[in-house]
Protein backbone atom coordinates (compact mmCIF):
# COMPACT_ATOMS: atom_id res chain seq x y z
CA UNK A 1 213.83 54.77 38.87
CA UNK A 2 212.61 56.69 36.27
CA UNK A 3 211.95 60.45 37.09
CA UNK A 4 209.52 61.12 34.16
CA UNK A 5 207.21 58.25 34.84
CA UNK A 6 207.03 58.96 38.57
CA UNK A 7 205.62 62.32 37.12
CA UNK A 8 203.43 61.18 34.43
CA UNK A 9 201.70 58.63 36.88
CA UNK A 10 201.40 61.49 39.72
CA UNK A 11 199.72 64.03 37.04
CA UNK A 12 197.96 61.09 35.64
CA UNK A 13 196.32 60.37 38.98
CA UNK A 14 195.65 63.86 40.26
CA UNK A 15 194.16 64.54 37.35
CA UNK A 16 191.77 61.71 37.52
CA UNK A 17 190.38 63.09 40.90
CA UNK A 18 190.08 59.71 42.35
CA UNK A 19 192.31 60.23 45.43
CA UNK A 20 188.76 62.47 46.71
CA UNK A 21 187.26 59.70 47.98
CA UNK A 22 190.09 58.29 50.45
CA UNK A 23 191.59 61.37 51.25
CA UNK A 24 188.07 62.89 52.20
CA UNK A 25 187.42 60.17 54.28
CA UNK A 26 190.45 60.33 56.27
CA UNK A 27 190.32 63.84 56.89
CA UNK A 28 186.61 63.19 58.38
CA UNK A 29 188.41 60.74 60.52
CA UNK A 30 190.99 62.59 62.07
CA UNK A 31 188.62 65.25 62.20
CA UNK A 32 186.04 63.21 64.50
CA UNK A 33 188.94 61.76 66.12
CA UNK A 34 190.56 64.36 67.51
CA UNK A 35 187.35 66.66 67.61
CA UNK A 36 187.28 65.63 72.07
CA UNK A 37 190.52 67.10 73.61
CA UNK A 38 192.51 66.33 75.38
CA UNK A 39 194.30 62.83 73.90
CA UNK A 40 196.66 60.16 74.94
CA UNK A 41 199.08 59.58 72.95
CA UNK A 42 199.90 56.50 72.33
CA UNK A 43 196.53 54.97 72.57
CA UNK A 44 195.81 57.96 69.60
CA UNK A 45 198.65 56.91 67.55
CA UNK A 46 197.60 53.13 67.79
CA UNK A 47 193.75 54.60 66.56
CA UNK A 48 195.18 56.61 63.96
CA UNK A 49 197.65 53.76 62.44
CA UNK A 50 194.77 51.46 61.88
CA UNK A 51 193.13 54.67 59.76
CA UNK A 52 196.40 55.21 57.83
CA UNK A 53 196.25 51.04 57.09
CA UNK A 54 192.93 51.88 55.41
CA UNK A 55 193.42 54.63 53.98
CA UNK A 56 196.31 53.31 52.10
CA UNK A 57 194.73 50.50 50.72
CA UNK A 58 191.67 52.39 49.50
CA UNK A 59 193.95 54.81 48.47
CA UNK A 60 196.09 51.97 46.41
CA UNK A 61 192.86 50.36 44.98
CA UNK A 62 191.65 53.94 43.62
CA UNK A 63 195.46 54.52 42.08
CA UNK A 64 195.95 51.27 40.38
CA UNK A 65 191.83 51.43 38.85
CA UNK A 66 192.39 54.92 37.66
CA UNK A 67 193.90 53.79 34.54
CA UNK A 68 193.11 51.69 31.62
CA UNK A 69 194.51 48.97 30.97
CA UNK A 70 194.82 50.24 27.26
CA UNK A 71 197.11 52.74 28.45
CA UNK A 72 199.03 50.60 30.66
CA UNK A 73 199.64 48.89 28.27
CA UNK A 74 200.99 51.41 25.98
CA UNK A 75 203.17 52.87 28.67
CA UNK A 76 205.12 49.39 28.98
CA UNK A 77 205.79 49.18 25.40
CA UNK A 78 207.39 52.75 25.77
CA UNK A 79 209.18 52.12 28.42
CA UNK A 80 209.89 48.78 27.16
CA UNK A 81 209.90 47.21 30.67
CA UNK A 82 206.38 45.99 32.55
CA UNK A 83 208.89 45.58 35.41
CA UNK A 84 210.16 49.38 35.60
CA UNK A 85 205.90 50.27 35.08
CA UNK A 86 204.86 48.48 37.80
CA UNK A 87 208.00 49.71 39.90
CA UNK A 88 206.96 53.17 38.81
CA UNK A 89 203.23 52.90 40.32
CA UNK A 90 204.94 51.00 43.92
CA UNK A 91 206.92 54.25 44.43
CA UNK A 92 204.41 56.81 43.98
CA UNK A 93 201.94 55.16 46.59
CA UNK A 94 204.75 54.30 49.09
CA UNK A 95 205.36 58.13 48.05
CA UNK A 96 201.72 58.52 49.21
CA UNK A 97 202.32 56.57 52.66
CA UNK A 98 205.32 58.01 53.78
CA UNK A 99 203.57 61.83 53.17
CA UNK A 100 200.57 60.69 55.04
CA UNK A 101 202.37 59.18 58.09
CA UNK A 102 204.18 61.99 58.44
CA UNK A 103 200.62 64.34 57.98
CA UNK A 104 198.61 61.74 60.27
CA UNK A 105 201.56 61.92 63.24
CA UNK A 106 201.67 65.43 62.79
CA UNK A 107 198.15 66.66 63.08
CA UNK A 108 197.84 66.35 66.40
CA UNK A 109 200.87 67.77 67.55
CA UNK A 110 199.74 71.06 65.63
CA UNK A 111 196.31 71.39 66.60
CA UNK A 112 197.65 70.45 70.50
CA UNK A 113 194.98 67.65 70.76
CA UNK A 114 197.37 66.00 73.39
CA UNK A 115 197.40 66.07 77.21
CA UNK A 116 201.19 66.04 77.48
CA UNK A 117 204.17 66.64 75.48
CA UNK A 118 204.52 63.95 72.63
CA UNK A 119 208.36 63.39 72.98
CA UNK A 120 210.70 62.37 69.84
CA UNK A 121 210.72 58.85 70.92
CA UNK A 122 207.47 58.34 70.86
CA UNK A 123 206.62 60.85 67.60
CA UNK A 124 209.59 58.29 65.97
CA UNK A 125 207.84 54.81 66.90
CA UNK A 126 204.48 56.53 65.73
CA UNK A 127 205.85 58.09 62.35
CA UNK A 128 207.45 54.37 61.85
CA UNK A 129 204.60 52.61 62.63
CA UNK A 130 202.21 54.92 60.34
CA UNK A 131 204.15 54.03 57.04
CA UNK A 132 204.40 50.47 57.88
CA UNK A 133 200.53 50.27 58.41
CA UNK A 134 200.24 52.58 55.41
CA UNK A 135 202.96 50.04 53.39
CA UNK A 136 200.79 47.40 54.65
CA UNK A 137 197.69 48.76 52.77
CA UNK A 138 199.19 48.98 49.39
CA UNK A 139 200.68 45.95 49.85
CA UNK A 140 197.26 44.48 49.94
CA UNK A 141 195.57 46.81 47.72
CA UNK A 142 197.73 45.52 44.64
CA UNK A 143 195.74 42.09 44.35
CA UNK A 144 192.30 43.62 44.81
CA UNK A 145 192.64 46.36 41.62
CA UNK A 146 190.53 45.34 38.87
CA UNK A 147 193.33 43.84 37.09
CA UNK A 148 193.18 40.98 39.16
CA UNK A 149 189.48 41.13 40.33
CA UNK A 150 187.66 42.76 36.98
CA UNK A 151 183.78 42.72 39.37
CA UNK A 152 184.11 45.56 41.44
CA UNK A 153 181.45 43.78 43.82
CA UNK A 154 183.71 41.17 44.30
CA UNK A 155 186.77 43.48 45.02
CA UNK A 156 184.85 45.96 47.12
CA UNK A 157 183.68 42.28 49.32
CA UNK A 158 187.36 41.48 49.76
CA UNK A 159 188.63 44.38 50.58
CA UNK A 160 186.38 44.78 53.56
CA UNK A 161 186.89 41.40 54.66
CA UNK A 162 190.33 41.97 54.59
CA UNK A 163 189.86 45.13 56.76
CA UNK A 164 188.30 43.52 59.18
CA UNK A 165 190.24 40.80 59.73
CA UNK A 166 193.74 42.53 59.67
CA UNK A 167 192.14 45.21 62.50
CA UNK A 168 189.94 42.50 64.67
CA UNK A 169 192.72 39.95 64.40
CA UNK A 170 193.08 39.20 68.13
CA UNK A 171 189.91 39.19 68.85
CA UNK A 172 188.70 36.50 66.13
CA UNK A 173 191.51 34.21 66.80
CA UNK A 174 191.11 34.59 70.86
CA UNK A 175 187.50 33.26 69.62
CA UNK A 176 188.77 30.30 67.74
CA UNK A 177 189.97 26.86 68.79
CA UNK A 178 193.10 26.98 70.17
CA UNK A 179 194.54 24.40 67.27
CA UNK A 180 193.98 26.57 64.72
CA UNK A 181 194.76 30.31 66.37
CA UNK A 182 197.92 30.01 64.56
CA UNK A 183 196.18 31.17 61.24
CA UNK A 184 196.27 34.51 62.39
CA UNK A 185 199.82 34.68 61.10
CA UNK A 186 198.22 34.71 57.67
CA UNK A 187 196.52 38.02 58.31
CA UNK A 188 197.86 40.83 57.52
CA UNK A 189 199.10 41.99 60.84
CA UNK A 190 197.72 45.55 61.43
CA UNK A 191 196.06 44.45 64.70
CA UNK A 192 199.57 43.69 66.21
CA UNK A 193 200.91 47.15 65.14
CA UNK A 194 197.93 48.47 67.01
CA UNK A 195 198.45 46.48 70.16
CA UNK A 196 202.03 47.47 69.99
CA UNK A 197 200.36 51.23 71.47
CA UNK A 198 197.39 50.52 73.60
CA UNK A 199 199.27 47.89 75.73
CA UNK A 200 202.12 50.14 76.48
CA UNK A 201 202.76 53.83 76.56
CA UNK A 202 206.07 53.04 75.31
CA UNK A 203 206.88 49.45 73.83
CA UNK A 204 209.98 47.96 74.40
CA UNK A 205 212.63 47.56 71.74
CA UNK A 206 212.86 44.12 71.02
CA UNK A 207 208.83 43.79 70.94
CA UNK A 208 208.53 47.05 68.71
CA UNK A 209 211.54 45.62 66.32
CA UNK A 210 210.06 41.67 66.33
CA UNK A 211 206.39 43.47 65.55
CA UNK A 212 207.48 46.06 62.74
CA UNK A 213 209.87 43.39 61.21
CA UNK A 214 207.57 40.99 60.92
CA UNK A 215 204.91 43.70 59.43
CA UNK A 216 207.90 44.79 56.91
CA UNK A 217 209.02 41.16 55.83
CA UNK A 218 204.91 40.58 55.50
CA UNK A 219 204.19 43.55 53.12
CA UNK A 220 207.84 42.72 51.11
CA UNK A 221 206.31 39.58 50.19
CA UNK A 222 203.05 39.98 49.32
CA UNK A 223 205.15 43.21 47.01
CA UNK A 224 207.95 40.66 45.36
CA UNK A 225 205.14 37.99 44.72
CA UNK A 226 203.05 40.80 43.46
CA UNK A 227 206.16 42.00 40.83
CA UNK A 228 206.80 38.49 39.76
CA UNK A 229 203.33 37.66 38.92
CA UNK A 230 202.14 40.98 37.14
CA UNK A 231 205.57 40.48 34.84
CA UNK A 232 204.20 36.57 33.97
CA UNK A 233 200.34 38.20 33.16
CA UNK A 234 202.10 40.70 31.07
CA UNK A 235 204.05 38.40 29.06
CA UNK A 236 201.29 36.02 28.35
CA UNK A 237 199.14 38.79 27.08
CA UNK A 238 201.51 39.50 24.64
């Protein structure tokens, strides 16, 4: 990984003061959220996952527009590899998801907006859950930047019909014919994360490792396909 690009891309963004917009509206969020006290836990942490999922992938979208594609450009030929660029921008926003789980998870513990004492267990499965659901996001953010969709209606469209089917999930299927329920699968599965904590103030471990493995292995693909296909559009530009 190259240290000086991670930096470059970081300054680049901040400097750009596009990360306003999703950042503001999460902190509205947890602010309304947690404005009634006191909070259960879980069912919180299940609420506030679902935000981070969002957040992320707004979050994604606003990092991989902020640049043009000029300058992308010109970065790869200095670095010589599109591979090691587009590497570069994946670890600065997982960068971004694993600093927001851990800011998300830890709000309320500071501000005491729960009824009872959080326990490690439970402050473990949230921060886990979090950066999956905020993995997730970018995951699906990197084939809605305006790379791949240049009309910003049509990418702003997606991305909240994406939203609302990865969150209402359950529901929608539970309304479809039993047949074809089994599409669901193809959703990105931030409803099941949330399920995972409103069904159970503590899931088991086998449900909690099926759930987050299968949320991991989704995002991982929808990542490697993304790699292998932005090093193909690079090359035929060229």
């Amino acid at each position: 990984m190259s240290v000086p690009l991670i930096k470059y891309l970081l300054q680049s963004y901040s400097r750009s003061r596009r990360y306003f917009g999703p950042l503001a509206g999460l902190m509205i969020a947890m602010a309304l959220f947690y404005s009634y006290k006191p909070n259960p836990v879980m069912n919180s942490y299940g609420a506030t996952s679902v935000i981070q999922f969002i957040c992320c992938a707004a979050l994604g979208l606003s990092f991989l527009n902020h640049r043009h594609p000029v300058h992308k450009q010109i970065t790869i030929v200095h670095l010589r590899s599109a591979k090691r660029y587009y590497t570069g921008e994946l670890f600065v926003l997982v960068l971004y998801a694993a600093v927001l789980a851990l800011c998300i998870v830890a709000y309320p513990l500071v501000t005491g907006s729960f009824g009872e004492p959080a326990g490690w267990p439970r402050i473990g499965f949230a921060l886990t859950a979090h950066f999956l659901l905020g993995l997730l996001g970018i995951a699906v953010s990197l084939y809605l930047q305006s790379a791949w969709i240049p009309e910003t209606s049509y990418s702003t469209g997606l991305f909240l019909i994406v939203v609302v089917l990865s969150v209402g999930g359950s529901g929608i299927a539970d309304k479809l014919p039993e047949s074809i329920r089994g599409l669901r699968l193809l959703l990105p599965p931030a409803a099941s994360v949330m399920e995972l904590f409103m069904r159970d103030d503590m899931p088991g471990t086998a449900k909690a490792a099926g759930v987050f493995g299968y949320t991991l292995f989704y995002s991982g693909v929808l990542i490697t396909v993304y790699l292998w296909a932005a090093g193909k559009r690079d090359i035929a530009r060229r």
